[in-house]
Structures are given as C-alpha cells and as structure tokens.
C-alpha atoms as a PDB file:
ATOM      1  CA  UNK A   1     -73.967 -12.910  13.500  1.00  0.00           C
ATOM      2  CA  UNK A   2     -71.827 -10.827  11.203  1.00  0.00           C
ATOM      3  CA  UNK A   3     -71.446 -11.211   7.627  1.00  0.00           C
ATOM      4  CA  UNK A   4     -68.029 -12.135   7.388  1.00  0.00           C
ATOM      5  CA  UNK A   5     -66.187 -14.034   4.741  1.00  0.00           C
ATOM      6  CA  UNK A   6     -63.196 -15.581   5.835  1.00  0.00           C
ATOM      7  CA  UNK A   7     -60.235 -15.436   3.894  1.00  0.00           C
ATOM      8  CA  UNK A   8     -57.406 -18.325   3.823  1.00  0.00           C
ATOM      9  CA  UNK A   9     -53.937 -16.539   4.939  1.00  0.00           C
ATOM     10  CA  UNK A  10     -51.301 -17.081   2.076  1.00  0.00           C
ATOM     11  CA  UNK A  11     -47.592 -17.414   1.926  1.00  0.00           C
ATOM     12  CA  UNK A  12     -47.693 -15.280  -1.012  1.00  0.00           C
ATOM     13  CA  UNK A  13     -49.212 -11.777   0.539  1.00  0.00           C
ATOM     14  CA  UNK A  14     -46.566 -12.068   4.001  1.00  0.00           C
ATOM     15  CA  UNK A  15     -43.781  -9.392   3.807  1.00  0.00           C
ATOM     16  CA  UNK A  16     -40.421 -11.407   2.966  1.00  0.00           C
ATOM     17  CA  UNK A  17     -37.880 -10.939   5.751  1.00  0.00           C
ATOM     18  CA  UNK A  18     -34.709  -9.561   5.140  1.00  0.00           C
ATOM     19  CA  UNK A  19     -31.990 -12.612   5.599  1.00  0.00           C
ATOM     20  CA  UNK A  20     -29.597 -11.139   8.403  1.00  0.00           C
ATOM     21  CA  UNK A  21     -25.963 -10.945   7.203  1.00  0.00           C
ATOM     22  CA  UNK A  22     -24.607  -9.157  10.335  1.00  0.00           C
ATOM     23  CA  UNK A  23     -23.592 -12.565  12.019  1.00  0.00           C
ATOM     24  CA  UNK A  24     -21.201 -13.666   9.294  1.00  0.00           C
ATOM     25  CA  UNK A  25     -19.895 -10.447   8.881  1.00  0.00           C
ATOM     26  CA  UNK A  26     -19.318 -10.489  12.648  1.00  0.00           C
ATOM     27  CA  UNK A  27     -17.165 -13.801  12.647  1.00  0.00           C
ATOM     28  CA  UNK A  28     -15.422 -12.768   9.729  1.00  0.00           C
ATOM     29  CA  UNK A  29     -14.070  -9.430  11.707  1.00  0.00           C
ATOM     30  CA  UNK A  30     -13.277 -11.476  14.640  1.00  0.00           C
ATOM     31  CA  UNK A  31     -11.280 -13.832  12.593  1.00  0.00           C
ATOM     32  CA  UNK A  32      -9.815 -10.983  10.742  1.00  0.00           C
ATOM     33  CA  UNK A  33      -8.403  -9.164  14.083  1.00  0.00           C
ATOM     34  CA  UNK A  34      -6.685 -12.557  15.496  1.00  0.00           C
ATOM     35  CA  UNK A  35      -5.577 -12.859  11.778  1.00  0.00           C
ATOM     36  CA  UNK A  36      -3.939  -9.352  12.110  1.00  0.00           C
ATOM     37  CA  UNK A  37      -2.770 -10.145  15.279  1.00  0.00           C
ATOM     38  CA  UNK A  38      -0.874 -13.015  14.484  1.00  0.00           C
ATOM     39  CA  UNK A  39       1.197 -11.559  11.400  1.00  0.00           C
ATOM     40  CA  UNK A  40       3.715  -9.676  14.147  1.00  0.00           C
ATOM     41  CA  UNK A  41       3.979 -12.589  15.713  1.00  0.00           C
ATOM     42  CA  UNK A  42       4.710 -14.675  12.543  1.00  0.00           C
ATOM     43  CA  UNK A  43       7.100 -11.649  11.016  1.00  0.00           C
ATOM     44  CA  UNK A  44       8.910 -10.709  14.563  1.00  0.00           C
ATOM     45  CA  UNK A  45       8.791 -13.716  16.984  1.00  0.00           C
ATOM     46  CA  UNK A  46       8.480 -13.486  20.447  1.00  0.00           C
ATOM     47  CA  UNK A  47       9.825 -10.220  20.997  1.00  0.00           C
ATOM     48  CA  UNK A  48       6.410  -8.689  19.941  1.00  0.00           C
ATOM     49  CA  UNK A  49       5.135 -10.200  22.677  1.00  0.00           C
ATOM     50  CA  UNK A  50       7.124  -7.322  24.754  1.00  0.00           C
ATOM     51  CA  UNK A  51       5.705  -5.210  22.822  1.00  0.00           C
ATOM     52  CA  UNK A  52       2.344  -5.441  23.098  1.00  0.00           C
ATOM     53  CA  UNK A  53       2.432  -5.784  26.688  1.00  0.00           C
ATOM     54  CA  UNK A  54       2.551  -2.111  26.998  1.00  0.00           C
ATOM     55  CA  UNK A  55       0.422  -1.348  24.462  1.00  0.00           C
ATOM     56  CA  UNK A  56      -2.265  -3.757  24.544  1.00  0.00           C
ATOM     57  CA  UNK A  57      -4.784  -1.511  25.150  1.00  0.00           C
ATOM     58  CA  UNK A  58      -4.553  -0.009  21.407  1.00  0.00           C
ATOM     59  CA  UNK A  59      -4.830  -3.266  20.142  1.00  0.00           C
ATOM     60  CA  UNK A  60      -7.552  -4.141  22.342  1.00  0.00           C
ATOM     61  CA  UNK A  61      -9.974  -1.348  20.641  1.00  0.00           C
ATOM     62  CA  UNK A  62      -8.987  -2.803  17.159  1.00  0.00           C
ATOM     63  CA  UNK A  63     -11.632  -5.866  18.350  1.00  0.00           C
ATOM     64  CA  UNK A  64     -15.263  -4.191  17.992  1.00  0.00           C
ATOM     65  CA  UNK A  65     -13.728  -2.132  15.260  1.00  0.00           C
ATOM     66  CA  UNK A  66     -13.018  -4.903  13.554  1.00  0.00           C
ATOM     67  CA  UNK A  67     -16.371  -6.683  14.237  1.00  0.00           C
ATOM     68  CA  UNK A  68     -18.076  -3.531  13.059  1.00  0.00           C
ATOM     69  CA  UNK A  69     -16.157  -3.582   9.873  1.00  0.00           C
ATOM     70  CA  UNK A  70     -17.109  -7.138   9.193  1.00  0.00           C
ATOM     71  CA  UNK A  71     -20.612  -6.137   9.904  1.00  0.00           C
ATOM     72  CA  UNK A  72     -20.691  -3.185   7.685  1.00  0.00           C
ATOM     73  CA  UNK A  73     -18.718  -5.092   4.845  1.00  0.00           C
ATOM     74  CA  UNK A  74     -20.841  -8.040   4.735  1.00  0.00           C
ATOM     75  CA  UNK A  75     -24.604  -5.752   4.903  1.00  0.00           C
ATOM     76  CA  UNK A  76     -22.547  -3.497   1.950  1.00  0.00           C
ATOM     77  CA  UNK A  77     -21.664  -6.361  -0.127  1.00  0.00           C
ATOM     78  CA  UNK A  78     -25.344  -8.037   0.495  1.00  0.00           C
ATOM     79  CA  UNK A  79     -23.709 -11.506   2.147  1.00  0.00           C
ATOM     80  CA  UNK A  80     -21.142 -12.372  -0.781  1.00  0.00           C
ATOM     81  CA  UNK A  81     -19.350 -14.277   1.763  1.00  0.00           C
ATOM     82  CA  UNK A  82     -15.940 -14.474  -0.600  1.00  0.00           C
ATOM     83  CA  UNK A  83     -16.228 -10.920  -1.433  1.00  0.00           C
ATOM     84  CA  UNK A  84     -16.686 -10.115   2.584  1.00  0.00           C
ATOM     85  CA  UNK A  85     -13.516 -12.207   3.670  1.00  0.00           C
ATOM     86  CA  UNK A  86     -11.368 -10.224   1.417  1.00  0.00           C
ATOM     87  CA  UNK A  87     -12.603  -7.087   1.935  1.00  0.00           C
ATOM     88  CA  UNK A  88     -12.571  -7.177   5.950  1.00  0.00           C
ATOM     89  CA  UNK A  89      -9.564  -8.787   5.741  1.00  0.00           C
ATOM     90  CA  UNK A  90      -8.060  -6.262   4.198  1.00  0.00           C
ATOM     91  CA  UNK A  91      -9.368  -3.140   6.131  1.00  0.00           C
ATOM     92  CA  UNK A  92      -8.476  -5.020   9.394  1.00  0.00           C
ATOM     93  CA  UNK A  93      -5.189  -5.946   8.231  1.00  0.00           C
ATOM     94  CA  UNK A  94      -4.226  -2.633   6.864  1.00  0.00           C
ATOM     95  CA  UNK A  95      -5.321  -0.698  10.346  1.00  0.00           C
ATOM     96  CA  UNK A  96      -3.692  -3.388  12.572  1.00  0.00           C
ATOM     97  CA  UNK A  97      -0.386  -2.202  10.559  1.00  0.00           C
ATOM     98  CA  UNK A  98      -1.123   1.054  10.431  1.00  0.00           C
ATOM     99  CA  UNK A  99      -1.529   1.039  14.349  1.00  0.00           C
ATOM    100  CA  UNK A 100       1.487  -1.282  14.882  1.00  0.00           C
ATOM    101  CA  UNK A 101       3.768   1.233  12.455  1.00  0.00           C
ATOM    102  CA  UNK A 102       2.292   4.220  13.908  1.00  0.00           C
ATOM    103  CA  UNK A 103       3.215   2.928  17.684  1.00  0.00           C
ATOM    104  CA  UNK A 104       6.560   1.294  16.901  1.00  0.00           C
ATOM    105  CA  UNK A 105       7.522   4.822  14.911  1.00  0.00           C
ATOM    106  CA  UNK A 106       6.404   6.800  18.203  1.00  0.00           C
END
C-alpha cells in the first residue's frame, strides 16, 4: 500500500469560469436588426415593402452582422446589459440606414 494522504477537494482552489455573455449579446443583435428593420416601415409605409423585395438580399447579410455586433458589444462591455442595448442598437441602426441610404441613392 502506498503512503498517500488524501486531500478533501475544495471550492476554493477550482478555476472560476468565465460567465458567458455571448448569448445576450446575441438576442440583443437579433432584436436590434428587426428593430432596424421596422423603422422604414414605420417612416415609409408599405411602399418599402417594394423596395426591399429587390434588395432583400443586402438586408439579409445585415442579420449575422448584427448578431456578431451584439456579441462583440456585450463581451466588450463585460455583460452591462443597459450599456449593450444601446450600444448595438445603435451600430445596427446606423448601418441598416447607412445601407438603406446608400441603396435608395444608387
């Protein structure tokens, strides 16, 4: 038999995990794009709707973007959830116009 002294595992010596903010981030981008996506809608009626039916596809690659800025907003800002709302809101919002004005100028 081996000397061996066992040792009681403790709480204290584990390595802390990281708490994830990526998911919150995430459904704040989503939220953000349909948010942007509605404000046409809201400002021009139904015509938009003619509109994006030919250029859907440029709106369409706003989505991940969006979700990625969320994600990146909400890891940057350490999960201050007010702070993140604003801040993705904002970015999304601003290139959701600046892709609507830059099409509707073409």
């Amino acid at each position: 038999m081996h000397n061996v002294t066992p040792m009681l595992a403790r709480k204290d010596d584990r390595d802390q995990e990281e708490p994830s903010w990526s998911f919150p981030g995430g459904v704040v981008g989503f939220a953000s794009y349909w948010l942007a996506l509605a404000i046409p809608f809201v400002l021009y009626g139904s015509n938009t709707l003619f509109f994006f039916l030919y250029t859907w596809p440029f709106f369409l690659a706003l989505l991940p973007v969006s979700v990625l800025i969320g994600i990146a907003t909400s890891v940057l800002l350490r999960g201050h959830l007010i702070w993140t709302i604003l801040m993705t809101a904002a970015i999304v919002v601003c290139l959701f116009w600046l892709l609507f004005t830059l099409l509707t100028g073409w």
